[in-house]
Protein backbone atom coordinates (compact mmCIF):
# COMPACT_ATOMS: atom_id res chain seq x y z
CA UNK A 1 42.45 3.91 -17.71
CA UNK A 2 38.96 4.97 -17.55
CA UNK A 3 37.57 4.98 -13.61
CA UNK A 4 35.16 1.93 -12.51
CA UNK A 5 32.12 2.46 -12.58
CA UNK A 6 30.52 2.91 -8.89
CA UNK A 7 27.18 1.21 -7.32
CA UNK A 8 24.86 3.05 -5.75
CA UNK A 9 26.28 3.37 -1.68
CA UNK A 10 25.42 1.12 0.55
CA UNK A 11 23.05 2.38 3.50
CA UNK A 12 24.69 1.68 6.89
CA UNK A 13 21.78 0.37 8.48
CA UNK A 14 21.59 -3.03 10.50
CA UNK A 15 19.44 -5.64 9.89
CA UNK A 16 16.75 -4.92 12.87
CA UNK A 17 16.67 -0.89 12.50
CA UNK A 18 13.46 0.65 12.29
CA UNK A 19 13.30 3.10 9.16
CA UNK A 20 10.85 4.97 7.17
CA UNK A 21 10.36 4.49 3.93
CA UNK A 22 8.95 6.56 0.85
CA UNK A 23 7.32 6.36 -1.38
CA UNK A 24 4.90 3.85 0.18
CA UNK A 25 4.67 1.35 -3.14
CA UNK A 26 8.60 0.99 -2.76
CA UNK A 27 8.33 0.01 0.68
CA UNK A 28 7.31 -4.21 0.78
CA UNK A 29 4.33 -5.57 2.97
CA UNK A 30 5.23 -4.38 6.29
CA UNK A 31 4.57 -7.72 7.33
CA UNK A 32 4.77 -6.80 11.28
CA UNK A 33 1.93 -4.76 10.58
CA UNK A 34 -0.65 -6.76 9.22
CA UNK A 35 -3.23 -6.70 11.83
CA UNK A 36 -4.37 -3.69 11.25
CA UNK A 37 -6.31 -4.25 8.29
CA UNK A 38 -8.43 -6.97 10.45
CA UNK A 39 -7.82 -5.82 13.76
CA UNK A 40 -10.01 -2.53 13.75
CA UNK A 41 -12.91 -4.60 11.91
CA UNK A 42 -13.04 -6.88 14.77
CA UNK A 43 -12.90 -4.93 17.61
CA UNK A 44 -13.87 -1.24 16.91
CA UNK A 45 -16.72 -2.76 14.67
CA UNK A 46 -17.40 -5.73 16.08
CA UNK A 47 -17.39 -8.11 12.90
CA UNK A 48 -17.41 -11.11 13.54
CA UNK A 49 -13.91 -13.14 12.69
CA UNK A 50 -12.60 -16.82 11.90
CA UNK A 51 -9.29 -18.33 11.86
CA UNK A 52 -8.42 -21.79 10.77
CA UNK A 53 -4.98 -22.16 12.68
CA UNK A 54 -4.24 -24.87 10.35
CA UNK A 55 -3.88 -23.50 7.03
CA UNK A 56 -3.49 -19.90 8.70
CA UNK A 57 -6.76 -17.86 6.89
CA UNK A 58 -8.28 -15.34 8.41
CA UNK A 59 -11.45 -14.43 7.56
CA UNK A 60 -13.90 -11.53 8.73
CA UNK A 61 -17.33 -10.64 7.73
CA UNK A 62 -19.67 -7.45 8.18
CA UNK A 63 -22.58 -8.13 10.69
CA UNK A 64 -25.08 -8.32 8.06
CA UNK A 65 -22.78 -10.98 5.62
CA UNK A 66 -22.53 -8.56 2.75
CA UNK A 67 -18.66 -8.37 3.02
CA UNK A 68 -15.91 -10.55 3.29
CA UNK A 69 -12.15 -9.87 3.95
CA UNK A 70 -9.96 -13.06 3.95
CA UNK A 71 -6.18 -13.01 4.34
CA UNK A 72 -4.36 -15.90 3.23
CA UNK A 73 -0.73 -16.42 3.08
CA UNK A 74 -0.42 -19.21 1.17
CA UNK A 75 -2.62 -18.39 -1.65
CA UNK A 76 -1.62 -20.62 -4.45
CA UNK A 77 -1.41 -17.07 -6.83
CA UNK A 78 0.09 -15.41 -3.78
CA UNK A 79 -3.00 -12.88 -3.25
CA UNK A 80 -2.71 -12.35 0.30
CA UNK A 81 -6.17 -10.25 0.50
CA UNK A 82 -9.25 -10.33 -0.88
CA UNK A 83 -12.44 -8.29 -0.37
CA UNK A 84 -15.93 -9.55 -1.41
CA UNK A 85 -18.88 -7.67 -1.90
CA UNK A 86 -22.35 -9.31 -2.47
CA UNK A 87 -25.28 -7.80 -4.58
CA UNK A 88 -23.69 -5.85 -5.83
CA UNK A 89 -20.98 -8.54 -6.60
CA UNK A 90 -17.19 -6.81 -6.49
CA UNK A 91 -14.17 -8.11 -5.14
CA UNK A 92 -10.81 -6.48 -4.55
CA UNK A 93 -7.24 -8.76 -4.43
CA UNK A 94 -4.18 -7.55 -3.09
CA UNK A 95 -0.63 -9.83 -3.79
CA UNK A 96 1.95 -10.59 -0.96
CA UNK A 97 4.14 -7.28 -1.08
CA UNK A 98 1.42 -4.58 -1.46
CA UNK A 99 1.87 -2.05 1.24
CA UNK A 100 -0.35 -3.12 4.38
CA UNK A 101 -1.19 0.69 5.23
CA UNK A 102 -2.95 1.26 1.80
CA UNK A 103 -4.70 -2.27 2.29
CA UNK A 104 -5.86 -1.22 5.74
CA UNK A 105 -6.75 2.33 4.39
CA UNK A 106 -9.88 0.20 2.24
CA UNK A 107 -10.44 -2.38 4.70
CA UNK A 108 -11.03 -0.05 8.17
CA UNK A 109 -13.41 2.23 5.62
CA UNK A 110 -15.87 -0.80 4.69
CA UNK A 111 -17.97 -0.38 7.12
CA UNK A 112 -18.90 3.22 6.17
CA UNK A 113 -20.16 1.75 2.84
CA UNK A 114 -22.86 -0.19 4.71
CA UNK A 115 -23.48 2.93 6.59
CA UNK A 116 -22.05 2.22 10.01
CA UNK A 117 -20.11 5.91 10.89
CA UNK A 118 -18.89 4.74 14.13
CA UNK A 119 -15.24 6.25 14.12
CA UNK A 120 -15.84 8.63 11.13
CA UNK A 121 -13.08 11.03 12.47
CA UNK A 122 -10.50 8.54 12.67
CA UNK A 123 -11.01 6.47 9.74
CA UNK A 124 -11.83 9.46 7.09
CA UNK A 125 -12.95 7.85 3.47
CA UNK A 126 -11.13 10.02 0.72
CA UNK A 127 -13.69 12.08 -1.28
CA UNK A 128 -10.90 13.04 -3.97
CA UNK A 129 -11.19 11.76 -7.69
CA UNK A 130 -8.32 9.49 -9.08
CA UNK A 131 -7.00 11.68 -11.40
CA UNK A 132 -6.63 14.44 -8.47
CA UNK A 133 -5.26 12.14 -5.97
CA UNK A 134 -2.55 11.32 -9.28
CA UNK A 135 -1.86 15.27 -9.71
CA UNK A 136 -1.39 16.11 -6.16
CA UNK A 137 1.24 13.19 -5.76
CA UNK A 138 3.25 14.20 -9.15
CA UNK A 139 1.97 11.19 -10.99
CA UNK A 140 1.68 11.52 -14.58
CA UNK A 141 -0.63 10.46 -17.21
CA UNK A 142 -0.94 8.46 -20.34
CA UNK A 143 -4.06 7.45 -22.08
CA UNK A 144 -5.69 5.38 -19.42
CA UNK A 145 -2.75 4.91 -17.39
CA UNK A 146 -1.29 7.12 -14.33
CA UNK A 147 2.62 6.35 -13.62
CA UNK A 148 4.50 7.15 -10.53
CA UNK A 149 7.22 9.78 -10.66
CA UNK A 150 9.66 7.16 -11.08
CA UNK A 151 8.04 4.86 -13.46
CA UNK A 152 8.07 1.78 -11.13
CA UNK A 153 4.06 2.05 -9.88
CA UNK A 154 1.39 2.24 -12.21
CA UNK A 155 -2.56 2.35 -12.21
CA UNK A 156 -4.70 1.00 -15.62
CA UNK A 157 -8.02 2.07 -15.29
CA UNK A 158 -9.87 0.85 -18.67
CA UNK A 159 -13.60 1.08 -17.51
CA UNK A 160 -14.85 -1.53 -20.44
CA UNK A 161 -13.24 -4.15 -18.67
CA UNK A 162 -14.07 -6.84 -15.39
CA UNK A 163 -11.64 -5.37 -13.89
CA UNK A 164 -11.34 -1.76 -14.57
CA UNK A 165 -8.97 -1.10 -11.86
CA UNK A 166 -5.59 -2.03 -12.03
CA UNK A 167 -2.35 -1.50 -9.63
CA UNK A 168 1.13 -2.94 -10.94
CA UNK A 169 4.26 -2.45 -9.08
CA UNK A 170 7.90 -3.73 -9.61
CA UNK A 171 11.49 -2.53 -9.49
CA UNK A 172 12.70 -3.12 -13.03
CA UNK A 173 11.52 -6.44 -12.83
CA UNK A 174 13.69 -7.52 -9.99
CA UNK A 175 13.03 -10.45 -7.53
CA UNK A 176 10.52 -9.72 -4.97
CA UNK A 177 9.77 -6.14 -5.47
CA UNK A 178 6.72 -7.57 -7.92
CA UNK A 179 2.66 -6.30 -6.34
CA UNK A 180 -0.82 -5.83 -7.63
CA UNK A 181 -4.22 -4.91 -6.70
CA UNK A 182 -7.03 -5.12 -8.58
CA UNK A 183 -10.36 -3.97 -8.18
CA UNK A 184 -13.70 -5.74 -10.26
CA UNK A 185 -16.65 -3.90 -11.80
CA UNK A 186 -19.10 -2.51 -9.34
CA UNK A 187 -16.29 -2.01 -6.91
CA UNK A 188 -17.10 1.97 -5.08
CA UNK A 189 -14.63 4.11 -6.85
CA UNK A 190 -14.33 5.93 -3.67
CA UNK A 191 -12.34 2.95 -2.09
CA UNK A 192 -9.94 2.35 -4.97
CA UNK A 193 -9.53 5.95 -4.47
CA UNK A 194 -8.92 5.59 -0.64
CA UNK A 195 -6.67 2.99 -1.54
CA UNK A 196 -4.86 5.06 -4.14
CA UNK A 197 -4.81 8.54 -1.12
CA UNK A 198 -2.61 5.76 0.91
CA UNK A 199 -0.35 4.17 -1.83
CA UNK A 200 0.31 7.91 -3.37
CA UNK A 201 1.44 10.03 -0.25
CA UNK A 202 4.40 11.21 -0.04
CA UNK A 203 3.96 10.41 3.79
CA UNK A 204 7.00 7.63 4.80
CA UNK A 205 5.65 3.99 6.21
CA UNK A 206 7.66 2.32 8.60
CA UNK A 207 9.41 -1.09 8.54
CA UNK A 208 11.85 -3.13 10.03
CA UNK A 209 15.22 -2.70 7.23
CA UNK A 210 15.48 -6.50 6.83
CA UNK A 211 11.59 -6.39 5.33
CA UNK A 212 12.67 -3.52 2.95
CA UNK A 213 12.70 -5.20 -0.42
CA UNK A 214 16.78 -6.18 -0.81
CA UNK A 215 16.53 -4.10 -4.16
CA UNK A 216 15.05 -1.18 -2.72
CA UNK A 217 17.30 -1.27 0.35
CA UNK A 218 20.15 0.80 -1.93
CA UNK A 219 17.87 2.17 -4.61
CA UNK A 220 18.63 6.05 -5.46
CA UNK A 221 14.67 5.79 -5.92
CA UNK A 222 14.01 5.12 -2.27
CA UNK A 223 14.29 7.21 0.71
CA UNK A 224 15.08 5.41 4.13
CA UNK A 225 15.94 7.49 7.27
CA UNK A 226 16.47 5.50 10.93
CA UNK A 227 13.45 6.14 12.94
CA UNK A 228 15.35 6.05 16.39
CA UNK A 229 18.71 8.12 15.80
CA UNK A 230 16.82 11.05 14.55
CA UNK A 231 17.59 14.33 16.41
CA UNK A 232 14.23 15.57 15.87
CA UNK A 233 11.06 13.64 14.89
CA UNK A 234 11.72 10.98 12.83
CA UNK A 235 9.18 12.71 10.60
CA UNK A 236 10.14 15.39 10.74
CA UNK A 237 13.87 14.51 9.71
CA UNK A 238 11.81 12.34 6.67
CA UNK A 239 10.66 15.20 5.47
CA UNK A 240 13.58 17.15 5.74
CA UNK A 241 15.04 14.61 3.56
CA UNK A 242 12.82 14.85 0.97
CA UNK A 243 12.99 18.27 0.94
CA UNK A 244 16.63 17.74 0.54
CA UNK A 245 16.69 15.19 -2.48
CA UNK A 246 13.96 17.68 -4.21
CA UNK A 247 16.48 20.76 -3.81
CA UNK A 248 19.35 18.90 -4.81
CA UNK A 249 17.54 17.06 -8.49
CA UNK A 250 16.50 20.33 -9.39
């Protein structure tokens, strides 16, 4: 009798354990974490904010009213985030489980594109081209699209369209592993690059395991270590990890 087939193992982690997670696109919202693409606007910046408790938007603006972040959770197409930008017009949409830290990567750099270098050093706007950013990170490329080293994260850029910039993410088309972010005409390149710096790095994100994605939670694709039973830095261990996986594929 031929042996049955085995799953991939099942990680031993508890609901509420804190893990990292990489790559970043595999990783779900982090919805814990979503202040911080508003929070530093508002009070390292100063822009001014609104919240209608009601239907639970969130909106900030630049002090001059040239841009416009609005967060909205129950967006009818399930974009979360959008970014406007005004003469030039561009706009930027994020969908429900795109990574927060490479949403708050673009968002905390706006207001160096209206010139405002307050916090330069700790907010640094990537100066690296797209197809670099794709070749450091072991992306590959096909015509006009660059695909993730395991085929699940892809980025269209075709420049004749409205929107030349295009993000799709899923886990072979399984239930709530589906994101996108688009970026319109006119859009700076250097923030759909900053964006792409964040999304791209093999640097781990952390999350609560219960907001992991459920098909990512045991996928061979993802790497998940506990944050708080490391022996060393939970980095550090990450990394170790990754090492590890490389070594052993080879």
């Amino acid at each position: 009798m031929p042996p049955a087939v085995q799953g991939p193992a099942v990680r031993p982690f508890a609901p509420q354990d804190r893990v990292l997670v990489s790559p970043r696109y595999l990783a779900g919202a982090g919805i814990d974490r979503l202040a911080d693409a508003i929070g530093p606007l508002a009070h390292l910046f100063g822009w001014p904010s609104e919240h209608d408790r009601a239907s639970g938007r969130i909106s900030v603006h630049s002090p001059d009213g040239s841009l416009f972040v609005n967060f909205n959770s129950r967006h009818t197409h399930g974009h979360w985030w959008s970014l406007a930008h005004h003469e030039p017009y561009w706009e930027a949409r994020f969908t429900r489980q795109t990574p927060i830290e490479a949403i708050a990567a673009v968002t905390q750099a706006l207001p160096q594109l209206l010139g405002d270098d307050r916090h330069i050093d700790r907010i640094p706007l990537t100066t690296t081209p797209l197809a670099q950013i794709a070749e450091l990170n072991h992306w590959h490329r096909e015509d006009d699209t660059f695909t993730s080293p395991d085929g699940h994260c892809h980025l269209q850029h075709t420049p004749a369209e409205d929107t030349p910039w295009h993000f799709r993410h899923h886990v072979y088309d399984g239930f709530d592993t589906h994101w996108d972010a688009s970026f319109t005409q006119d859009t700076p390149e250097r923030l759909v690059a900053q964006f792409f710096t964040h999304l791209a790095t093999t640097i781990p994100v952390e999350r609560t395991f219960r907001d992991v994605p459920y098909l990512v939670q045991n996928l061979d694709d993802a790497l998940i270590t506990l944050v708080h039973r490391a022996a060393v830095n939970p980095h550090v261990h990450h990394a170790g990890a990754q090492l590890g996986r490389v070594v052993h594929r080879r």
